[in-house]
Protein backbone atom coordinates (compact mmCIF):
# COMPACT_ATOMS: atom_id res chain seq x y z
CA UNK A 1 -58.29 100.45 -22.64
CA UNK A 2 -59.11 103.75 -21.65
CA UNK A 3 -62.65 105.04 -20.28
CA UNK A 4 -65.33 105.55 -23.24
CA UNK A 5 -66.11 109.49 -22.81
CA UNK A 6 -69.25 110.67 -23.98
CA UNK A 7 -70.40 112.16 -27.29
CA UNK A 8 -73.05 114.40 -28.00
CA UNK A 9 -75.98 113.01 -30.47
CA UNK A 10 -75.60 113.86 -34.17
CA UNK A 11 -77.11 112.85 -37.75
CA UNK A 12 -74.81 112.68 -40.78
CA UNK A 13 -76.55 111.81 -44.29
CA UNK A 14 -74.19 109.65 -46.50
CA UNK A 15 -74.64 107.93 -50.01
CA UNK A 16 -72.16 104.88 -49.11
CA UNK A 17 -70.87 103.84 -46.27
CA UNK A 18 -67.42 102.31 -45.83
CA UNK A 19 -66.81 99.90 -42.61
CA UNK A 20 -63.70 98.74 -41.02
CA UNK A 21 -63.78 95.04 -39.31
CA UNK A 22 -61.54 94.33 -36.55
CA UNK A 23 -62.73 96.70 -33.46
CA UNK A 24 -65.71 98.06 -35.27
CA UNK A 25 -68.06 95.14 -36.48
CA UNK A 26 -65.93 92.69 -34.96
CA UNK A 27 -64.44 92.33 -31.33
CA UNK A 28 -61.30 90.02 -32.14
CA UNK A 29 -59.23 91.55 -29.53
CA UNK A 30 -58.42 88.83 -27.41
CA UNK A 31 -57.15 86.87 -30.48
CA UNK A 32 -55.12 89.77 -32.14
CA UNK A 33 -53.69 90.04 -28.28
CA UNK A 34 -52.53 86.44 -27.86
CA UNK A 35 -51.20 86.91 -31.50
CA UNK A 36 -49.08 89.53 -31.40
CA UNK A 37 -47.89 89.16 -27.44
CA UNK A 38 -46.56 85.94 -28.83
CA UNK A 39 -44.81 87.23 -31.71
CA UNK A 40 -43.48 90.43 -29.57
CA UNK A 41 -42.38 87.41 -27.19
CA UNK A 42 -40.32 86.08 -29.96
CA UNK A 43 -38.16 89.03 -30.39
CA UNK A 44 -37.62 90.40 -27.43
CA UNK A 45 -40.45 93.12 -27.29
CA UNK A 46 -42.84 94.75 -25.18
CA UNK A 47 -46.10 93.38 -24.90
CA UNK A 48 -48.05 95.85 -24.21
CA UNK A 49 -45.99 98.42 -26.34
CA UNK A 50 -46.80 96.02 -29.77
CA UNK A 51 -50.54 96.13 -28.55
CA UNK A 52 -50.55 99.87 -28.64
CA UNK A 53 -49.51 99.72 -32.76
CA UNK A 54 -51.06 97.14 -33.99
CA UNK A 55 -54.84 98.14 -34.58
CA UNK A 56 -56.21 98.65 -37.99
CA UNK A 57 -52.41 98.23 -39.82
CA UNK A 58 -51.50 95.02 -41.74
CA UNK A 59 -49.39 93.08 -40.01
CA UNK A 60 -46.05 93.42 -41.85
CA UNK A 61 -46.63 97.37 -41.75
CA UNK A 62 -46.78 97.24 -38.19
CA UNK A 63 -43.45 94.90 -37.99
CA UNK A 64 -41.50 97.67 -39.58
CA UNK A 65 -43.11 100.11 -37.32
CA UNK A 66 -41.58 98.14 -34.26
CA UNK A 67 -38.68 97.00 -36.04
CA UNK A 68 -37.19 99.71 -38.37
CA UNK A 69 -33.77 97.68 -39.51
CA UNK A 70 -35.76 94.60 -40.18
CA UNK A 71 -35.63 93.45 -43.72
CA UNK A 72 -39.14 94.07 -45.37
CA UNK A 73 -38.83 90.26 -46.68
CA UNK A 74 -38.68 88.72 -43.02
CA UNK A 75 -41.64 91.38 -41.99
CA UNK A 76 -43.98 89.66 -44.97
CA UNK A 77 -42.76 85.97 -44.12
CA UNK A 78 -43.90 86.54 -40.22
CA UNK A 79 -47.50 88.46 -41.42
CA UNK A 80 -47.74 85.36 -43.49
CA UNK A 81 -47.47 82.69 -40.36
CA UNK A 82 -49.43 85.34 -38.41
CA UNK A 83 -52.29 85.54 -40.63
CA UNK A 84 -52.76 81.73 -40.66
CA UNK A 85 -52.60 81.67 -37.07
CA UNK A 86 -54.98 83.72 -36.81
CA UNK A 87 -57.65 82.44 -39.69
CA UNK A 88 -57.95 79.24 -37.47
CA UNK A 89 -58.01 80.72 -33.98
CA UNK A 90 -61.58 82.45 -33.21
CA UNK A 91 -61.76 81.89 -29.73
CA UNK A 92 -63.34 84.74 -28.19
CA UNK A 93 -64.18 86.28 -31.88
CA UNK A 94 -67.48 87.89 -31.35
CA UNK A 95 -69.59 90.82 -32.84
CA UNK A 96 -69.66 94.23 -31.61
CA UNK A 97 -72.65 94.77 -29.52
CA UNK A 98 -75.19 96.00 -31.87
CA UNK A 99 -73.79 95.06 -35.30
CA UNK A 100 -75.58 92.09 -36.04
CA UNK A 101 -78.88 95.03 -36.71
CA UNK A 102 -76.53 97.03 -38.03
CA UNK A 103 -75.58 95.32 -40.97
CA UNK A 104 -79.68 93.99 -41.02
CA UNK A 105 -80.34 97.60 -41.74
CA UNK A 106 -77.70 97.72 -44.35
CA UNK A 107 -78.44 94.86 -46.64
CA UNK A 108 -81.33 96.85 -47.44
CA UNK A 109 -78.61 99.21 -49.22
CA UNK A 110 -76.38 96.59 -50.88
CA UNK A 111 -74.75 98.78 -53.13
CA UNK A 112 -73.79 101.70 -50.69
CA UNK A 113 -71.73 99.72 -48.24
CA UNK A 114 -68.35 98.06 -48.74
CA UNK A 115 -65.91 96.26 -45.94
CA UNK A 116 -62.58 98.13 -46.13
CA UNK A 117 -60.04 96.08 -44.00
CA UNK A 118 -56.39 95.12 -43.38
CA UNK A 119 -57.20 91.68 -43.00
CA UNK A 120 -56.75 89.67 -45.69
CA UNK A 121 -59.30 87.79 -48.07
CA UNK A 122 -59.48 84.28 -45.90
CA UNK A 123 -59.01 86.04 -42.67
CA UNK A 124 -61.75 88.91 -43.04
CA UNK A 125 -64.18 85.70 -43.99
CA UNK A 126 -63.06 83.63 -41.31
CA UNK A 127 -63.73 86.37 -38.48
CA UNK A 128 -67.27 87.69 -40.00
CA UNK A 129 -68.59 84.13 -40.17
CA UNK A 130 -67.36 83.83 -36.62
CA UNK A 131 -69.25 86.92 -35.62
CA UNK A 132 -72.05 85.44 -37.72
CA UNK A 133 -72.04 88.54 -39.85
CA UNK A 134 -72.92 89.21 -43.23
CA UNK A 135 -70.42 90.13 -45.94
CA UNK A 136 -71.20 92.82 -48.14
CA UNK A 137 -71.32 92.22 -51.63
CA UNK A 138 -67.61 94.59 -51.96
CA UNK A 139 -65.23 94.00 -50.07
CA UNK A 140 -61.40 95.54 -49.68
CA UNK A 141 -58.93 93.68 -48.29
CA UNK A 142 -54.95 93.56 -47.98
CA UNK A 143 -54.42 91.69 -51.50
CA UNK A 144 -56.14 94.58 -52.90
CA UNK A 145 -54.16 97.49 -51.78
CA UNK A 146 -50.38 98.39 -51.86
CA UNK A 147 -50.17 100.25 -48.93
CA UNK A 148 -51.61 99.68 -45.65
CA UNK A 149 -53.81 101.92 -43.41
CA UNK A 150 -53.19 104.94 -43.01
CA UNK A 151 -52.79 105.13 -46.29
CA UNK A 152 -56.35 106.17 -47.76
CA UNK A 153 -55.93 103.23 -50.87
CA UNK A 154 -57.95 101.00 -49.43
CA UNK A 155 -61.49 103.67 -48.40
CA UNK A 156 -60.72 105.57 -51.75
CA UNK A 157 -60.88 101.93 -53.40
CA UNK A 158 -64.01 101.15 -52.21
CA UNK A 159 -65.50 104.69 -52.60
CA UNK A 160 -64.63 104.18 -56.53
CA UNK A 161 -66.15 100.32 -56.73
CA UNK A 162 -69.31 101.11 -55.12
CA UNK A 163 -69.23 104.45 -57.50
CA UNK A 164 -69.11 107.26 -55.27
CA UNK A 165 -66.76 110.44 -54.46
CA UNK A 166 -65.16 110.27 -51.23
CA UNK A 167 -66.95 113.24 -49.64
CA UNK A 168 -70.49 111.22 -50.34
CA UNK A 169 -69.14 108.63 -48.03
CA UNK A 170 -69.18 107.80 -44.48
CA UNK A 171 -66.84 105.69 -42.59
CA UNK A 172 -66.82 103.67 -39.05
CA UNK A 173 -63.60 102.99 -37.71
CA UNK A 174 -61.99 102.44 -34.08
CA UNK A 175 -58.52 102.61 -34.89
CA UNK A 176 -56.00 105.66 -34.88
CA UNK A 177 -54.38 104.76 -38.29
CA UNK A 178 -57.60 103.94 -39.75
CA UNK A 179 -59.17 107.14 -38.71
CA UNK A 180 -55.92 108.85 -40.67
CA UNK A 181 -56.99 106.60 -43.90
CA UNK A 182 -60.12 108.07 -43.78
CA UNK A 183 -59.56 111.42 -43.49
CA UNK A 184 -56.44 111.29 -45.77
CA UNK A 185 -59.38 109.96 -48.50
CA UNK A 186 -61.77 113.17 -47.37
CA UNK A 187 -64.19 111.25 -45.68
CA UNK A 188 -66.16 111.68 -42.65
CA UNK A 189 -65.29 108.93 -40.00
CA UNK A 190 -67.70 107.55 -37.26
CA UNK A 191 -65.23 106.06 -34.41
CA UNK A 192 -66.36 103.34 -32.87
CA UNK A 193 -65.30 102.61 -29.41
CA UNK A 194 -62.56 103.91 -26.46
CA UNK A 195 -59.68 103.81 -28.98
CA UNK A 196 -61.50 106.43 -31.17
CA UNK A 197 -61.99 108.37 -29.01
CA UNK A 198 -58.84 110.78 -28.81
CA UNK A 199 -58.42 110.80 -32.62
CA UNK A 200 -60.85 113.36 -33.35
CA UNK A 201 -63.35 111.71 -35.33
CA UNK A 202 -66.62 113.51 -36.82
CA UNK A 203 -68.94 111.70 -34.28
CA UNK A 204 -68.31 108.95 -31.93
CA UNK A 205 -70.48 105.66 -30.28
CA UNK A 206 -69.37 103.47 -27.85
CA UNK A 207 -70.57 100.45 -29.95
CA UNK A 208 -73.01 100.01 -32.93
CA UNK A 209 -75.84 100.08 -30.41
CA UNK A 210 -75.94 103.88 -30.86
CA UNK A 211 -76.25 103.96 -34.93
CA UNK A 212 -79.95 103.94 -36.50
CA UNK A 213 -79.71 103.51 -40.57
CA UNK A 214 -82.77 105.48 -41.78
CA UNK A 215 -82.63 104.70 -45.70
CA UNK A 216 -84.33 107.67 -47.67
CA UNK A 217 -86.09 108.16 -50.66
CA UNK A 218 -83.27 109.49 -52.78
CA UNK A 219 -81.06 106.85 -52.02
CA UNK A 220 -78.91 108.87 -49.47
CA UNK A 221 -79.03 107.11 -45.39
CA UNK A 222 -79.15 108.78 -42.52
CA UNK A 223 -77.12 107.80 -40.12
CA UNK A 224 -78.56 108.71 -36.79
CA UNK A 225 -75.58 108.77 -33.47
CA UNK A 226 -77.45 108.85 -30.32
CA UNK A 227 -75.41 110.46 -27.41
């Protein structure tokens, strides 16, 4: 993974806030690795070419990004395997440093945050009781949507079920095609961590460690990004 580069500080007021999973509350890496190097094992791929692609999309969309010609039926039978492969494997499934406060500081705001991710229902609960994280109350996840990140479906989703306009909303992502969502749904994006990094998002932090939720008065947060 490349070098983290540094980011100046900055403060960005929100009325929701929208938050991916997988890279920015939760570190699953190593199991998404072992994963999908198996599965690019199975037909003939690159290893570390599959790992480049397959942040932040559902599974099956990132099959017919690698394999074009590949009937859409076969991609949806393999994300099925792969998805119960991964629910029970959460070796090495931790949070990101600093999230466990993170989400602490949101619960005070339970209806201005929602969990927008391409995992699905049983997956998304099995990783954020691994990371011993809290689930908000609304929660977006692949049986919801039609189209996978970076389609915006998903952020503009939970923007309209927590009852707020996309530009009142702030999201944290780490992922290239999840930074597209959000800015295809005119939202500001946090990125969260090296892989953000060269996609341009509104502010960046190497890890929730370097967010401060400051809830106000007129039931807007602050969101203060120390450099």
């Amino acid at each position: 993974m490349p070098p983290m580069p540094t980011a100046p500080a900055a403060t960005l007021a929100a009325r929701a806030v929208l938050l991916d999973m997988d890279g920015t509350l939760v570190d699953s890496d190593a199991v998404v690795e072992r994963c999908w190097r198996h599965w690019a094992a199975e037909h003939g791929l690159d290893g570390d070419s599959v790992i480049k692609v397959v942040h932040g999309r559902q599974g099956h969309a990132t099959m017919a990004v690698l394999l074009p010609d590949r009937p859409h039926a076969e991609n949806l039978a393999d994300n099925r395997r792969m998805l119960e492969q991964e629910t029970t494997d959460m070796e090495g499934v931790v949070p990101v440093p600093g999230a466990p406060a993170f989400m602490a500081a949101l619960a005070a705001l339970p209806h201005a945050h929602a969990l927008v991710t391409s995992a699905d229902r049983a997956l998304s609960t099995a990783r954020m009781n691994a990371a011993g994280l809290p689930m908000p109350a609304v929660r977006i996840t692949a049986e919801c949507v039609g189209a996978s990140k970076p389609d915006p479906e998903g952020f503009l989703k939970g923007a309209a079920e927590l009852g707020f306009a996309p530009a009142d909303c702030v999201v944290f992502e780490d992922s290239e095609v999840g930074i597209a969502a959000a800015r295809a749904a005119g939202m500001r994006v946090v990125g969260v961590g090296p892989r953000a990094a060269s996609h341009a998002p509104d502010a960046l932090v190497r890890d929730l460690e370097q967010v401060r939720v400051e809830p106000l008065p007129d039931g807007t947060v602050r969101l203060h990004i120390s450099g």
